[in-house]
Protein backbone atom coordinates (compact mmCIF):
# COMPACT_ATOMS: atom_id res chain seq x y z
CA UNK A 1 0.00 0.00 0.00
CA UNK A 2 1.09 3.30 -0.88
CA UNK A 3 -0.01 6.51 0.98
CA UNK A 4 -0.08 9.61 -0.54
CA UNK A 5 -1.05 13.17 0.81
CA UNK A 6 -2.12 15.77 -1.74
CA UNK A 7 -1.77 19.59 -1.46
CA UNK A 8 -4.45 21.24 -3.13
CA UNK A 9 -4.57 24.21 -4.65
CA UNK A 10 -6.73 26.08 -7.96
CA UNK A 11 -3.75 26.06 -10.57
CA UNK A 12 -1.46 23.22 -9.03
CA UNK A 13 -1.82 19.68 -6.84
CA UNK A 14 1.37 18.63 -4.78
CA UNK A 15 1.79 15.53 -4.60
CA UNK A 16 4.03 13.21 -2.13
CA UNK A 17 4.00 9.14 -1.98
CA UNK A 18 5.04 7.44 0.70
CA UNK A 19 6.03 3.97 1.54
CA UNK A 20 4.23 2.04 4.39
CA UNK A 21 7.78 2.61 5.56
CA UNK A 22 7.28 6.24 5.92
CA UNK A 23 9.97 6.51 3.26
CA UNK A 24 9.29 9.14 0.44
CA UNK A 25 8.68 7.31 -2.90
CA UNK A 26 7.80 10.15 -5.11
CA UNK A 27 7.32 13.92 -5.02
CA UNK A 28 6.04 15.93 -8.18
CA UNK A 29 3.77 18.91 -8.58
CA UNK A 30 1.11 18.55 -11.01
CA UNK A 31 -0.89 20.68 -13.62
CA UNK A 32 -3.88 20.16 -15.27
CA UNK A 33 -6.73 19.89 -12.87
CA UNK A 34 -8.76 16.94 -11.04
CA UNK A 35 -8.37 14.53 -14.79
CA UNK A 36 -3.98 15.02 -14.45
CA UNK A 37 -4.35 13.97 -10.73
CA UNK A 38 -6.27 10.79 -11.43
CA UNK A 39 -3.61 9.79 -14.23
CA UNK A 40 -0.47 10.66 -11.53
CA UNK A 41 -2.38 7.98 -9.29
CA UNK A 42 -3.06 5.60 -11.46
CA UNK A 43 0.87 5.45 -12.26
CA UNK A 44 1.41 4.40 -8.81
CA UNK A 45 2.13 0.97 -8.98
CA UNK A 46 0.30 -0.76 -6.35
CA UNK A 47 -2.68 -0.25 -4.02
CA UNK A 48 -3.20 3.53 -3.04
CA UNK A 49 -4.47 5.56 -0.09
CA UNK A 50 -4.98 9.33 -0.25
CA UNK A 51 -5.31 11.83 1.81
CA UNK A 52 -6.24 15.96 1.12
CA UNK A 53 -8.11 19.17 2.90
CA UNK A 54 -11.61 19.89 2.85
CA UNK A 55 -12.14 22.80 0.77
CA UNK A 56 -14.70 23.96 -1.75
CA UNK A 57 -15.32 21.22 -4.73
CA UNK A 58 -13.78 18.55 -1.87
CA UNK A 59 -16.86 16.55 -3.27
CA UNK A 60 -16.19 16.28 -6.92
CA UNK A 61 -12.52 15.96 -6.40
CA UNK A 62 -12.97 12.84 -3.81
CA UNK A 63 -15.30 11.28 -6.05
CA UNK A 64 -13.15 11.59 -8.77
CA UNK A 65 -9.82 10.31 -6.77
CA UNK A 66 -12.48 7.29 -6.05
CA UNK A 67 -11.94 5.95 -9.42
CA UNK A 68 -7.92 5.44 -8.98
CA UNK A 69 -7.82 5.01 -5.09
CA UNK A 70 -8.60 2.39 -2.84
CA UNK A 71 -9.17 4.83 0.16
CA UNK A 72 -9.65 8.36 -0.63
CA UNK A 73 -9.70 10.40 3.22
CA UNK A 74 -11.11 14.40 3.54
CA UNK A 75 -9.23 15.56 6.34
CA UNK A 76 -10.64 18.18 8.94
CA UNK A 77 -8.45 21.49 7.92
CA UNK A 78 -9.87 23.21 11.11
CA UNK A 79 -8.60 19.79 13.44
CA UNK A 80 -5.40 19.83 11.56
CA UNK A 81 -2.92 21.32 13.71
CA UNK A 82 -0.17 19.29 12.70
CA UNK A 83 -0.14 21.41 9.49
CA UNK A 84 -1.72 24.88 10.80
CA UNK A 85 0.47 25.52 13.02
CA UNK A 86 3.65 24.00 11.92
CA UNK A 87 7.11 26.52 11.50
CA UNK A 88 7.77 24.54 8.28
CA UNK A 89 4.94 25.20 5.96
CA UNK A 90 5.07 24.66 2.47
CA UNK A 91 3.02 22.55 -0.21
CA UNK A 92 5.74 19.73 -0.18
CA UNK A 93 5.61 19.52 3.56
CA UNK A 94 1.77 19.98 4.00
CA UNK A 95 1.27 17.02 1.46
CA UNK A 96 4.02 14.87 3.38
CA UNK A 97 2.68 15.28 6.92
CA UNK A 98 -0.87 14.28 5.07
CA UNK A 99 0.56 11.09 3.82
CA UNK A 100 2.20 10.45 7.38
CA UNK A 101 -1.06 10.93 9.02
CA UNK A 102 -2.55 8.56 6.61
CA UNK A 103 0.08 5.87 7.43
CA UNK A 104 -0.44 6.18 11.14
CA UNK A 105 -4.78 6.51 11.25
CA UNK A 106 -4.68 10.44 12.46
CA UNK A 107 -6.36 12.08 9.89
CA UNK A 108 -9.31 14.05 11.45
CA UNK A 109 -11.70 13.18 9.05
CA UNK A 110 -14.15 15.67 7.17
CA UNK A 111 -17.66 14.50 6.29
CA UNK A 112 -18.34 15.39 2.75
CA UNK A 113 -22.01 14.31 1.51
CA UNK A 114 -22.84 12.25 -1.79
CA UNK A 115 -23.25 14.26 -4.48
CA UNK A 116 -27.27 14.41 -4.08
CA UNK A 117 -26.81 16.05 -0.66
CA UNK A 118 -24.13 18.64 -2.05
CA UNK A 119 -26.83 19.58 -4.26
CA UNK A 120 -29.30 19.77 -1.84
CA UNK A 121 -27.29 22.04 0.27
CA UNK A 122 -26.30 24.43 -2.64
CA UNK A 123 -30.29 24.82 -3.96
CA UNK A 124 -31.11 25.55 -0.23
CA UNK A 125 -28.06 28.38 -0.54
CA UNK A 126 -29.26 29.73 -3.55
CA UNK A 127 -32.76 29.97 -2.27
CA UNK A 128 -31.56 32.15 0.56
CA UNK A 129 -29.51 34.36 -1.35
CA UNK A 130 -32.35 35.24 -4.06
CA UNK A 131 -33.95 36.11 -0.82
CA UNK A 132 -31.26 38.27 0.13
CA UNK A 133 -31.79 40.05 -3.55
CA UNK A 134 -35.22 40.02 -3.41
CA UNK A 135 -34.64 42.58 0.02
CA UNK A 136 -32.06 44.09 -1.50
CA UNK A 137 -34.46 45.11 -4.39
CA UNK A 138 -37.05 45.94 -2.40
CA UNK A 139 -34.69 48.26 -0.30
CA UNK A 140 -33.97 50.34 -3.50
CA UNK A 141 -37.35 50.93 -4.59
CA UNK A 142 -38.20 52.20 -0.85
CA UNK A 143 -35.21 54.36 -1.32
CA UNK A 144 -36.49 55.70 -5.03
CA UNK A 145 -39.94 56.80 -3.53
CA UNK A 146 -38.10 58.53 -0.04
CA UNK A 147 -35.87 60.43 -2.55
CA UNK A 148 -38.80 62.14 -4.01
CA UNK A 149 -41.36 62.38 -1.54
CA UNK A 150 -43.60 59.13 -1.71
CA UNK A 151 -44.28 56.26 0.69
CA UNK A 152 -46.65 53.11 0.43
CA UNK A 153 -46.37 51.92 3.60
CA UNK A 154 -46.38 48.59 4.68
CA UNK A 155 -48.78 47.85 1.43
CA UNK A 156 -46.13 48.83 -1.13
CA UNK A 157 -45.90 44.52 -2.05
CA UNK A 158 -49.15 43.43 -2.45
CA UNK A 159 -50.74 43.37 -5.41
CA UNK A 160 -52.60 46.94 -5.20
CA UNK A 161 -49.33 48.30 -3.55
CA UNK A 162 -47.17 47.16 -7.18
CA UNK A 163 -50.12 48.28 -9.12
CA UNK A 164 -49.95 51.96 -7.43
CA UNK A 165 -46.40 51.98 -7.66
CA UNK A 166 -46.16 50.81 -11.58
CA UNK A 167 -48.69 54.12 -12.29
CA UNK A 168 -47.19 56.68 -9.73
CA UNK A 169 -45.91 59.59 -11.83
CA UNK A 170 -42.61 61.05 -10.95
CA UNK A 171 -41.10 64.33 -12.18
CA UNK A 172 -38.22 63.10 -14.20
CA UNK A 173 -38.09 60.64 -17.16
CA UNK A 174 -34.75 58.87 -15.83
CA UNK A 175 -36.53 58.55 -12.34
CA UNK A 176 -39.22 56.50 -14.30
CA UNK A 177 -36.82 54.58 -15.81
CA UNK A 178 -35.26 53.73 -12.50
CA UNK A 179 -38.77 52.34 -11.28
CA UNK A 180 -39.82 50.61 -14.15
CA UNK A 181 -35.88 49.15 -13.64
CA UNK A 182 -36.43 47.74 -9.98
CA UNK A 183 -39.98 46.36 -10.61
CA UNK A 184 -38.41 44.79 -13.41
CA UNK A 185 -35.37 43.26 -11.00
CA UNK A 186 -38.42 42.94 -8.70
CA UNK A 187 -40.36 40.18 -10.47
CA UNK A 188 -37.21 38.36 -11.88
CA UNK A 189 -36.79 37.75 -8.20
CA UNK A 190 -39.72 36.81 -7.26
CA UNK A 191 -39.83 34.17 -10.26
CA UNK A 192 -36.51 32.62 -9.34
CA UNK A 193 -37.74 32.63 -5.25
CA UNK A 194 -40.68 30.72 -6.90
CA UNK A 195 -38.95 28.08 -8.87
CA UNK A 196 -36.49 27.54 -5.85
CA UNK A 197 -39.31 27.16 -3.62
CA UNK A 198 -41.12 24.40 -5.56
CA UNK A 199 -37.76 22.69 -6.29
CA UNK A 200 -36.93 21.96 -2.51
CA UNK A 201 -40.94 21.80 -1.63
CA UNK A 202 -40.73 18.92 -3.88
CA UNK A 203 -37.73 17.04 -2.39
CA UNK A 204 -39.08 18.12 1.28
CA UNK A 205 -42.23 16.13 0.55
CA UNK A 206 -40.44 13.15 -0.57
CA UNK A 207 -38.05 13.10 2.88
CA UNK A 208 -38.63 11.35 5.93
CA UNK A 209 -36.29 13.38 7.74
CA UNK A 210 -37.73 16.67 7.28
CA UNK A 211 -41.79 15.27 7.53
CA UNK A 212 -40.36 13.94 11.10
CA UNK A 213 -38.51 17.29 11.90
CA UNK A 214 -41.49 19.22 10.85
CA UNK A 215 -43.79 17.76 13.56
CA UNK A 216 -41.54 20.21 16.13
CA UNK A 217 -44.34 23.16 16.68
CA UNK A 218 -42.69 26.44 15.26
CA UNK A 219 -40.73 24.50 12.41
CA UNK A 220 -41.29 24.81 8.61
CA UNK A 221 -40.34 22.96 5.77
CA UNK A 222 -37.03 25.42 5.29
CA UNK A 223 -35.82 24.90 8.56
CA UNK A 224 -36.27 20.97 8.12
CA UNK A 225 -34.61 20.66 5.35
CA UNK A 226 -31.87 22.98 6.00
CA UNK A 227 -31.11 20.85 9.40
CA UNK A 228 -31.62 17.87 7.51
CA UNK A 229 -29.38 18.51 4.55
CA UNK A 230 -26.41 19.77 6.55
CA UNK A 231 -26.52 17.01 9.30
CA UNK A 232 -27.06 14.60 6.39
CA UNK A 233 -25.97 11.54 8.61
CA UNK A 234 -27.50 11.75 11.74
CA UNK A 235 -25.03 8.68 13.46
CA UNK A 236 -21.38 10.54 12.39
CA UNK A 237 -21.91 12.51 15.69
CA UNK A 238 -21.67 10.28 18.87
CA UNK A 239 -23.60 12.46 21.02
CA UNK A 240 -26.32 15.14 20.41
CA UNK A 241 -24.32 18.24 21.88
CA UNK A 242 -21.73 17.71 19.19
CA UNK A 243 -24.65 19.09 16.78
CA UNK A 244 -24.52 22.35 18.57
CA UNK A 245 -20.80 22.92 17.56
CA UNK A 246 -21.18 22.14 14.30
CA UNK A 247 -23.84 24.67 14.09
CA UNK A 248 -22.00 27.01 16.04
CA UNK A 249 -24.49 27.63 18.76
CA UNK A 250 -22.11 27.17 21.21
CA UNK A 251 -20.22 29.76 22.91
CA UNK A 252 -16.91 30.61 22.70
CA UNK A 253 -14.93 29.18 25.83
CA UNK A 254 -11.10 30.55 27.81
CA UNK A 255 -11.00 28.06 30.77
CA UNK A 256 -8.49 27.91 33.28
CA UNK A 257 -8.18 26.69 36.60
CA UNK A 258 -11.20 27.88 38.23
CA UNK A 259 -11.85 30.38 35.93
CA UNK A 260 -14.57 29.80 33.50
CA UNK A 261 -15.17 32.88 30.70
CA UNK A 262 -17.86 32.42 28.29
CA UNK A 263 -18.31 34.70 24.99
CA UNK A 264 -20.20 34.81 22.14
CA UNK A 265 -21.36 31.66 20.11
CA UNK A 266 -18.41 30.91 17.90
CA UNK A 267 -20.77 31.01 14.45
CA UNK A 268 -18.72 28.35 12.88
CA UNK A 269 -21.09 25.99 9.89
CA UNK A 270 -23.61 26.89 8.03
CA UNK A 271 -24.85 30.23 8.70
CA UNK A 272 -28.22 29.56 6.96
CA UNK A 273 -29.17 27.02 9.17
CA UNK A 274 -27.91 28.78 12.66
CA UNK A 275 -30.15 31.73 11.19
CA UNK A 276 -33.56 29.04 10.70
CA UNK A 277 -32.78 27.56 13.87
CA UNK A 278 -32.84 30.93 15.60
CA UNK A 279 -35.81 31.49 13.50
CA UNK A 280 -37.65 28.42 14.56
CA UNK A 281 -36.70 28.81 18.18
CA UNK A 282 -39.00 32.38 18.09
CA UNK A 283 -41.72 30.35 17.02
CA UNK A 284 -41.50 27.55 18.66
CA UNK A 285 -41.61 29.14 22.12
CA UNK A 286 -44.64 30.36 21.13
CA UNK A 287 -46.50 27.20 20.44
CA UNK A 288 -44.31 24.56 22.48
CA UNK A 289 -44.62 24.41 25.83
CA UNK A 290 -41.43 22.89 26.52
CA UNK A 291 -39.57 25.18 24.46
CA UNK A 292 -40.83 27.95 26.06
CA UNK A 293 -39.81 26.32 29.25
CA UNK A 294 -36.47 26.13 28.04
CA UNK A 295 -36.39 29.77 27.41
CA UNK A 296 -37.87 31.08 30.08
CA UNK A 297 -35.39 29.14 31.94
CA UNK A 298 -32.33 30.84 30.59
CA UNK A 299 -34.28 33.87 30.55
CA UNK A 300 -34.14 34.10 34.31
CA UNK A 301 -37.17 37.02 33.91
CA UNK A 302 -34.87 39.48 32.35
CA UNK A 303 -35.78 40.42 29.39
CA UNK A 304 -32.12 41.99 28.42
CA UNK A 305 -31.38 38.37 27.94
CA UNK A 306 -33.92 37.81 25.12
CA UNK A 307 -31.31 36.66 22.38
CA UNK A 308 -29.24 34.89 24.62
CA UNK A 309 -32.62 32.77 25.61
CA UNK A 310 -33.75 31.90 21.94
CA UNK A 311 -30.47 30.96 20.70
CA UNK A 312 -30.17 28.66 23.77
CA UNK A 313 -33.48 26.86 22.66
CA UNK A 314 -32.00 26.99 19.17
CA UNK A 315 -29.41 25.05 20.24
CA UNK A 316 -32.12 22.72 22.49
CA UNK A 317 -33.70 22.75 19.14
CA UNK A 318 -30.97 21.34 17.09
CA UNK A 319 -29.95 18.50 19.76
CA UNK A 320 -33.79 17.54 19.93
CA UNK A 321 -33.27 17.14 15.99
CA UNK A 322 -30.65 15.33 15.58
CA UNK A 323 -31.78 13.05 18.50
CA UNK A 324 -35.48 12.69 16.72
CA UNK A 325 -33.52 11.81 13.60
CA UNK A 326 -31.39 9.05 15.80
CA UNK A 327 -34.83 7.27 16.93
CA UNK A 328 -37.12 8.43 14.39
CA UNK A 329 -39.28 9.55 16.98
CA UNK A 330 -41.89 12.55 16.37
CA UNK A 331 -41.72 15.81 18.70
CA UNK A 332 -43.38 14.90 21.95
CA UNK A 333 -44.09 17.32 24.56
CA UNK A 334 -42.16 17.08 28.43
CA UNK A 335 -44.29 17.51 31.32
């Protein structure tokens, strides 16, 4: 068996092969994308293991190393200290110390998703960011009226508001432009939101996970399918708290001795989902009982500590999730 750690980078992949020995069998640097990689492993002669960083495209590339490796490993960049905080770093070294890790069964291993997951994820991405242009839109066209004197109200977006606001006259010929511009921008958004929407509606409807998730009171189909995509596998983490960290619900910690300071949550994952969580906790401890339990709890009847409290039951939330997805047990109310 050969071992071999891979440096990866846009224009270049350094390579190193190593020996079950630990001895170095063969350096090179190669050009020419994921298809050049897959031909430098095939010329390996024997049975190969390799090892490289999670980054973006880690998905395609591992599937693609599948076809010429016997074991292809995503290492953990943020659990790989050996290589973050080495004095020797370069792209020779980093790929060596990869293929040592490999040899000795260190590598902290990165979960990356099949390929229908991956695309999962990125349609529930997109969705959120034509949201984010949708308000962005929708800002502008506030900010056209306040510049010369008009407001709607809170009635500007239904369909009487857009009517009024296609018809309103404005003293300049380039201002009308401008308006006929962002209702333009306006409904392209809106169509895209639309198609997005049934897309994942229709792949929410046909998974168990998120129909179980969405019997939590307060969660939706985005929030279910967000949690569900991203924690994909519900039995890679060993214990339900270990969903809180990869969510990054958990606060930031400097322990020592008997000292004990705790900061702000450390926002590390996927944003999207921290932000439906949060969401979903607001809601929830409206209609749960036991979530609002767990809020008012934290709460301690001071009300400065409102955002501390809901993303505390967000992260209740996201334990009770991945633990329903564990059982496949519905949402049940505590006494």
């Amino acid at each position: 068996m050969y071992y071999v750690g891979l440096d990866v980078h846009k224009s270049q992949v350094t390579m190193c092969v190593l020996a079950k020995s630990g001895e170095v069998s063969m350096r090179r640097v190669i050009h020419g994308g994921t298809r050049a990689v897959v031909r430098a492993l095939r010329g390996v002669k024997g049975r190969v293991a390799v090892c490289f960083e999670a980054s973006q495209g880690a998905g395609h590339f591992r599937d693609a190393l599948r076809g010429a490796a016997e074991r292809v490993v995503v290492a953990n960049p943020m659990q790989l200290r050996l290589i973050a905080k080495s004095k020797r770093k370069n792209d020779k070294a980093d790929a060596e110390k990869l293929a040592k890790l490999l040899i000795l069964n260190m590598v902290p291993e990165a979960h990356v998703p099949e390929i229908e997951v991956r695309a999962w994820r990125q349609m529930i991405e997109y969705r959120r960011k034509l949201l984010g242009r949708r308000t962005g839109v929708k800002s502008a066209i506030r900010s056209h009226l306040r510049a010369y004197g008009k407001s709607a109200g809170q009635c500007l977006w239904t369909r009487a508001g857009l009517k009024w606001l296609a018809s309103e006259s404005f003293p300049d010929a380039l201002a009308v432009a401008r308006r006929d511009l962002l209702l333009d921008e306006l409904r392209e958004a809106e169509e895209r939101l639309r198609r997005a929407t049934t897309v994942l509606n229709g792949k929410a409807r046909t998974h168990p996970g998120v129909a179980l998730l969405m019997t939590i009171p307060g969660v939706g189909p985005r929030t279910a399918e967000a949690v569900m995509a991203y924690i994909d596998d519900p039995r890679r983490f060993r214990r339900t708290n270990q969903v809180g960290t990869y969510f990054g619900l958990i606060p930031e910690q400097d322990q020592s001795a008997s000292v004990n300071r705790l900061g702000h949550i450390t926002r590390q994952g996927p944003s999207a989902v921290r932000w439906l969580l949060t969401e979903a906790a607001w809601q929830g401890i409206r209609k749960s009982p036991t979530l609002r339990r767990h809020y008012d709890r934290v709460l301690r009847g001071d009300k400065k500590r409102g955002k501390i409290a809901a993303v505390a039951t967000a992260h209740f939330l996201a334990r009770a999730m991945l633990a329903m997805l564990k059982t496949g047990e519905e949402w049940r109310e505590v006494a």
